[in-house]
N, C-alpha and C. Protein backbone atom coordinates (compact mmCIF):
# COMPACT_ATOMS: atom_id res chain seq x y z
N UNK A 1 110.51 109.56 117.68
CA UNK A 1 109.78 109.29 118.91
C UNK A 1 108.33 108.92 118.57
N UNK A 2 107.93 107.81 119.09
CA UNK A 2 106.61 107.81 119.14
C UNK A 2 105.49 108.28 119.63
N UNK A 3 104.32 108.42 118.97
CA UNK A 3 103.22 108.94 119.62
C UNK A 3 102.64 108.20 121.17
N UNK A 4 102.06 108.85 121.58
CA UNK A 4 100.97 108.18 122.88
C UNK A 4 100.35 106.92 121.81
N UNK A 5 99.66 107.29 121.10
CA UNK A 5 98.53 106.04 120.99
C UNK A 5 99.50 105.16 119.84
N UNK A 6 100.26 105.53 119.57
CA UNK A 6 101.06 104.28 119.12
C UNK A 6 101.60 103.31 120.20
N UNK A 7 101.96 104.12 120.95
CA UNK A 7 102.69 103.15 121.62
C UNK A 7 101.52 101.94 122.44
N UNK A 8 100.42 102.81 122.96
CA UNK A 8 99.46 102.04 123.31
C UNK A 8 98.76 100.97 122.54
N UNK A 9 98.58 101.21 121.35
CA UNK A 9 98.08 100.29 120.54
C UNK A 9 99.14 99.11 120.08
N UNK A 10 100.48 99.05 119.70
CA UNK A 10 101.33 98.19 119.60
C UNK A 10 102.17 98.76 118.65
N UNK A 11 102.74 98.00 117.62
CA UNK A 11 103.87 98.88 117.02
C UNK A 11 103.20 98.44 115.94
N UNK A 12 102.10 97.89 115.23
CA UNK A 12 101.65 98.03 114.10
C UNK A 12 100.07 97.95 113.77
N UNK A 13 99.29 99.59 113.93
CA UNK A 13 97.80 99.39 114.26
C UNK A 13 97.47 99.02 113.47
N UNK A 14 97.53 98.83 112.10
CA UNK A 14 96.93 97.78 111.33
C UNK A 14 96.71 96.55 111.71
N UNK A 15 97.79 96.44 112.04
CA UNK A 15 97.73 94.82 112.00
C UNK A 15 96.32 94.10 113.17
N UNK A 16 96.89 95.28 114.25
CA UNK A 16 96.07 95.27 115.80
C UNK A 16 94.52 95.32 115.12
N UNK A 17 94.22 95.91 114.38
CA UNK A 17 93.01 96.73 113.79
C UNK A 17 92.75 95.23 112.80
N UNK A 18 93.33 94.99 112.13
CA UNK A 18 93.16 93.92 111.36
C UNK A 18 92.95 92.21 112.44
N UNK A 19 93.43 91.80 113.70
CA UNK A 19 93.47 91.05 114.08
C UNK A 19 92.02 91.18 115.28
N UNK A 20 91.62 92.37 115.19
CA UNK A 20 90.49 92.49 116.08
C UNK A 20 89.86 92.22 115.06
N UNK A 21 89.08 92.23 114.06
CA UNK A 21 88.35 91.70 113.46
C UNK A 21 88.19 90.13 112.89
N UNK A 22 89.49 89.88 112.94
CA UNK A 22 89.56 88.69 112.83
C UNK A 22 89.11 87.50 114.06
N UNK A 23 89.74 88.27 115.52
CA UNK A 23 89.21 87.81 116.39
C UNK A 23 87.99 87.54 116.55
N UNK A 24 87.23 88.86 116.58
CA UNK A 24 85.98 88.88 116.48
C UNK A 24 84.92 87.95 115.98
N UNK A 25 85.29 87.51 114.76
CA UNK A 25 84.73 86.63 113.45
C UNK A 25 84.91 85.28 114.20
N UNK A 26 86.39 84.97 114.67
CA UNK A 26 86.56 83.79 115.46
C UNK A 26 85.89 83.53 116.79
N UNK A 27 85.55 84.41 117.78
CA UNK A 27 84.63 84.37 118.50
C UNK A 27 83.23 84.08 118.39
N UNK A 28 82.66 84.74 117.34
CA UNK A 28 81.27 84.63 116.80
C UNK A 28 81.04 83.12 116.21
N UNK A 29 82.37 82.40 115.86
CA UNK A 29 82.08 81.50 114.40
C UNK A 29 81.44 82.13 113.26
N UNK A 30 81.96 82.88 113.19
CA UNK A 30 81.80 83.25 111.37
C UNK A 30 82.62 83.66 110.59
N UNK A 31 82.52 84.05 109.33
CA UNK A 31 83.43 84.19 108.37
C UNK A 31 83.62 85.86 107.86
N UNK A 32 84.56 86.15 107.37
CA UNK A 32 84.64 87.67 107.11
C UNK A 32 84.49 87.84 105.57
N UNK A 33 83.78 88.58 105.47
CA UNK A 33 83.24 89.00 104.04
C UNK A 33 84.16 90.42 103.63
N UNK A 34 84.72 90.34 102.51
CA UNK A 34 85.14 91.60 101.59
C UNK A 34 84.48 92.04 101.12
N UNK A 35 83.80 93.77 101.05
CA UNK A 35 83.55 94.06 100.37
C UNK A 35 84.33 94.49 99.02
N UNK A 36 85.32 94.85 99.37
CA UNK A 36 86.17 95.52 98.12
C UNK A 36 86.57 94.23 97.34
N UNK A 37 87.03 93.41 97.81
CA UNK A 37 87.33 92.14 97.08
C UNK A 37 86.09 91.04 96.81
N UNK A 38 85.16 91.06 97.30
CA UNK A 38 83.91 90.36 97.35
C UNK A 38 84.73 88.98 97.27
N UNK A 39 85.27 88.81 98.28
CA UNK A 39 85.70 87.60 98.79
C UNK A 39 85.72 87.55 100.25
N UNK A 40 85.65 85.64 100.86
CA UNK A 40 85.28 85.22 102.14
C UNK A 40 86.42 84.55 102.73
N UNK A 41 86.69 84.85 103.99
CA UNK A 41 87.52 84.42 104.64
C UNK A 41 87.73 83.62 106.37
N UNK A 42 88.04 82.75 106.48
CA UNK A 42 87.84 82.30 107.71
C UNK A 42 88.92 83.29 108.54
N UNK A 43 89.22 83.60 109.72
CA UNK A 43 89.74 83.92 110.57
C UNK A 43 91.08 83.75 110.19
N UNK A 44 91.58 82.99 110.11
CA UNK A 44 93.27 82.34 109.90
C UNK A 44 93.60 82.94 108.37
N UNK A 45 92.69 82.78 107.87
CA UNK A 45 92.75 83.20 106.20
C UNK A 45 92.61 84.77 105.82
N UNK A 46 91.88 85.04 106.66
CA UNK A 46 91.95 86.82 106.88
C UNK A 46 93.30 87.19 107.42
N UNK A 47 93.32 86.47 108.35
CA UNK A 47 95.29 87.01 108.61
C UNK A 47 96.44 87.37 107.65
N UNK A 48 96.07 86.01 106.94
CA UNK A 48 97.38 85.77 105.97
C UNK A 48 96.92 85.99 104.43
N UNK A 49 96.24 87.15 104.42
CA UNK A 49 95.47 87.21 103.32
C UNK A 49 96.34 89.10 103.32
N UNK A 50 97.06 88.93 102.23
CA UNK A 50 98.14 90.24 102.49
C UNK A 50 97.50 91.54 101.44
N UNK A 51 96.58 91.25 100.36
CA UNK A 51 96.06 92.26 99.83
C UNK A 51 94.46 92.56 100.81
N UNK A 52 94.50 92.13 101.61
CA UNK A 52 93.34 92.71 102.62
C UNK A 52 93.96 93.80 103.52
N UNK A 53 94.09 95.07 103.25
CA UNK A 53 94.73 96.19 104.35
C UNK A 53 93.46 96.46 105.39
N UNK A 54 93.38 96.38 106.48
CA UNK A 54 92.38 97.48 107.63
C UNK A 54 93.77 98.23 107.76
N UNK A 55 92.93 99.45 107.97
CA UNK A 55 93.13 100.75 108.60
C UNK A 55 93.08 100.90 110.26
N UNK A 56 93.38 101.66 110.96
CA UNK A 56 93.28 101.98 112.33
C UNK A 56 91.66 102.25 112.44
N UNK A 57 90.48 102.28 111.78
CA UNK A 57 89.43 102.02 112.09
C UNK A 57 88.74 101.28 111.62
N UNK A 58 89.06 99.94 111.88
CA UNK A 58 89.02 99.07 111.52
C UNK A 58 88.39 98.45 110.53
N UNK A 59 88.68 99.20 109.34
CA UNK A 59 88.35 98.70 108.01
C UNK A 59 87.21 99.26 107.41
N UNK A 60 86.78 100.48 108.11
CA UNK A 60 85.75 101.40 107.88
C UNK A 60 86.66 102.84 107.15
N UNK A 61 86.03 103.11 105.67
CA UNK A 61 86.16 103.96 104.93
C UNK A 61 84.86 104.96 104.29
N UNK A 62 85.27 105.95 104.48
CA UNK A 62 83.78 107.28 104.54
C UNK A 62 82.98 106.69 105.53
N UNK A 63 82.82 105.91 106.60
CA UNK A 63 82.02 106.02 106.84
C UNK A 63 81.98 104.13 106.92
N UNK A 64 81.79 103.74 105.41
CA UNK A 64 81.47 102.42 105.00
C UNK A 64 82.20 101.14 105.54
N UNK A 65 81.59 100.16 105.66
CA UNK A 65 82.50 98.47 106.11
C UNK A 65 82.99 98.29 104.91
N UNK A 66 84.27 98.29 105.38
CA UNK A 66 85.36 97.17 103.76
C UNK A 66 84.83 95.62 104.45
N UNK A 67 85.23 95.03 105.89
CA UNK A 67 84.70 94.17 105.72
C UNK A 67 83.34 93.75 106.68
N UNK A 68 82.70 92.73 106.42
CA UNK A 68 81.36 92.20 107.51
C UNK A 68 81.81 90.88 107.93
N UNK A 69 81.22 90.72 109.49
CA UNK A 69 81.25 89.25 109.69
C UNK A 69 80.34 88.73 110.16
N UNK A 70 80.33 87.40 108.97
CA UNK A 70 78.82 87.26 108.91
C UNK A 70 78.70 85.33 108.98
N UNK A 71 78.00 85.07 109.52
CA UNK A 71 77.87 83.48 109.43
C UNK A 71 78.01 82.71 108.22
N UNK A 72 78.62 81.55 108.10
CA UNK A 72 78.56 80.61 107.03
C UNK A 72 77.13 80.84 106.01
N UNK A 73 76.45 80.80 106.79
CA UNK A 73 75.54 80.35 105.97
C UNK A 73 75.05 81.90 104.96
N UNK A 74 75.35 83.19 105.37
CA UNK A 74 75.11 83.99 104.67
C UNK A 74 76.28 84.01 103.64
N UNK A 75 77.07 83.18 103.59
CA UNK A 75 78.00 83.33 102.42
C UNK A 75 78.00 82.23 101.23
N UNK A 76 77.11 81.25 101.82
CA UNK A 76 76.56 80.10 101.06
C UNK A 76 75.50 80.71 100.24
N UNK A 77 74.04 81.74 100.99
CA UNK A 77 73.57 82.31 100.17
C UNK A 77 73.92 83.14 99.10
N UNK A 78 74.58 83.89 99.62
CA UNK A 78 75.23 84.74 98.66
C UNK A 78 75.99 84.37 97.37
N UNK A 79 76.94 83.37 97.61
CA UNK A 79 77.19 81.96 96.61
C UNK A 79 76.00 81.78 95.73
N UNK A 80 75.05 81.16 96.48
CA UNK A 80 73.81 80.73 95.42
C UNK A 80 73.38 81.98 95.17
N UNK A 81 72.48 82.93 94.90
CA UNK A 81 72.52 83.62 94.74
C UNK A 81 73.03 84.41 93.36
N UNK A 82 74.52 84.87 93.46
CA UNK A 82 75.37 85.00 92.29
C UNK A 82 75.75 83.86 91.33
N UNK A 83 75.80 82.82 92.01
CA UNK A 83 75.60 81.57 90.42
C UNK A 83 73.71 81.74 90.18
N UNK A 84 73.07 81.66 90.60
CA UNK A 84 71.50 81.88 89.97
C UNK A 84 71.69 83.37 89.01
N UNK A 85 72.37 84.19 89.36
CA UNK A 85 72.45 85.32 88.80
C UNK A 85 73.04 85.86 87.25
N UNK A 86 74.21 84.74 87.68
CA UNK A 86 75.32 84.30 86.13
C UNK A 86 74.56 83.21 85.77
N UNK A 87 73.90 82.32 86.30
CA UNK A 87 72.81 81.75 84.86
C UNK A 87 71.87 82.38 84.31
N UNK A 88 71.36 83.14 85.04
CA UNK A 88 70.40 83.47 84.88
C UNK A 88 70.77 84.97 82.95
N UNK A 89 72.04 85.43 83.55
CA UNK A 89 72.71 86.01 82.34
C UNK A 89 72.93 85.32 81.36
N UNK A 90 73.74 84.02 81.04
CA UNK A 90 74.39 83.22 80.78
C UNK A 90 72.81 82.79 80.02
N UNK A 91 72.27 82.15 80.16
CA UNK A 91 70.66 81.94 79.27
C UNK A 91 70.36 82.82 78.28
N UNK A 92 70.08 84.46 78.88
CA UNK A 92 69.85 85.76 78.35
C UNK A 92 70.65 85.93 77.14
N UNK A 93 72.58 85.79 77.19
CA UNK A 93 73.13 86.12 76.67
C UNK A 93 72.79 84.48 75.14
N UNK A 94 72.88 83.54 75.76
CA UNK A 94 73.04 82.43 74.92
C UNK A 94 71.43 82.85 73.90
N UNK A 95 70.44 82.88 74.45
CA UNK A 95 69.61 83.13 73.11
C UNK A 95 69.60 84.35 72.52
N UNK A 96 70.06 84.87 72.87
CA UNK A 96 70.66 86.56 71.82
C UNK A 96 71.42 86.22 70.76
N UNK A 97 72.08 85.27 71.16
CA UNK A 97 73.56 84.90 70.12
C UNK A 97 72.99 83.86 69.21
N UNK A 98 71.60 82.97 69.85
CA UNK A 98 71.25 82.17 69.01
C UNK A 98 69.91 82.66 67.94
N UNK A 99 69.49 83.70 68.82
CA UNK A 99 68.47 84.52 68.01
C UNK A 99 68.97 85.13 66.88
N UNK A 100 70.48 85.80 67.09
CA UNK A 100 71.36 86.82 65.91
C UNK A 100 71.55 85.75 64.83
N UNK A 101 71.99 84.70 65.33
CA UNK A 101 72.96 84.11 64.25
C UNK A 101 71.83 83.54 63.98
N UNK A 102 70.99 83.00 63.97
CA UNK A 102 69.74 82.09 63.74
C UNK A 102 69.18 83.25 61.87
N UNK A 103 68.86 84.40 63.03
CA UNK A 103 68.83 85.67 61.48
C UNK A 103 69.51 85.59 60.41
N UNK A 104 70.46 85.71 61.00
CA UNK A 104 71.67 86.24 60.16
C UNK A 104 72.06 84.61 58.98
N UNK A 105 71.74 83.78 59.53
CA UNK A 105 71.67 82.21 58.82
C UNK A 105 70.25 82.50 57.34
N UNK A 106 69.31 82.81 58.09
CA UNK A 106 67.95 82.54 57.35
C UNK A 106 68.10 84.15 55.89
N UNK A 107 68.84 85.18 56.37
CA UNK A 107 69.02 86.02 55.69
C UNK A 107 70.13 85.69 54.70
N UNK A 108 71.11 85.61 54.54
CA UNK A 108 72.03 84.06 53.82
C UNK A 108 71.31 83.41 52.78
N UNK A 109 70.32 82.68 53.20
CA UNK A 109 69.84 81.26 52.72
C UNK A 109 69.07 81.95 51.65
């Protein structure tokens, strides 16, 4: 037998829980951000996106957002952003390797 608020909510609150947010995002025009996956999703793509679980509160854990919905354009920043970030490593790491071996050449010679 089912509960009261099952039955009220539909026969699968995830999903209900998962499609209100999606709605939501589609109302606003914006896109849904993962935190756990740090991946972006349009509305349609959040649907059918099957390792994305919400919960019956709607995707809030301790407390915290699994996901945000947030405009295009904060996900473009965020994009730039993390590539400025991996170059910015990617430089760091490349003259370390050219500084070592550069040594390690002249100590050799």
């Amino acid at each position: 037998m089912e509960s009261h608020w099952k039955k009220r909510m539909g026969k699968d609150p995830e999903y209900i829980a998962k499609l209100a947010i999606a709605t939501d995002a589609g109302k606003a025009g914006c896109l849904i951000y993962s935190v756990d996956t740090d991946k972006w999703y349009t509305p349609k793509q959040f649907m059918k996106a099957e390792n994305e679980k919400v919960g019956i509160h709607r995707g809030r854990d301790n407390g915290e957002k699994k996901f945000k919905i947030m405009g295009p354009e904060s996900g473009i920043k965020q994009k730039l952003d993390n590539l400025q970030r991996a170059e910015t490593e990617l430089r760091e790491f490349m003259t370390t390797v050219i500084d070592v071996f550069a040594l390690e050449a002249k100590q050799k010679a």
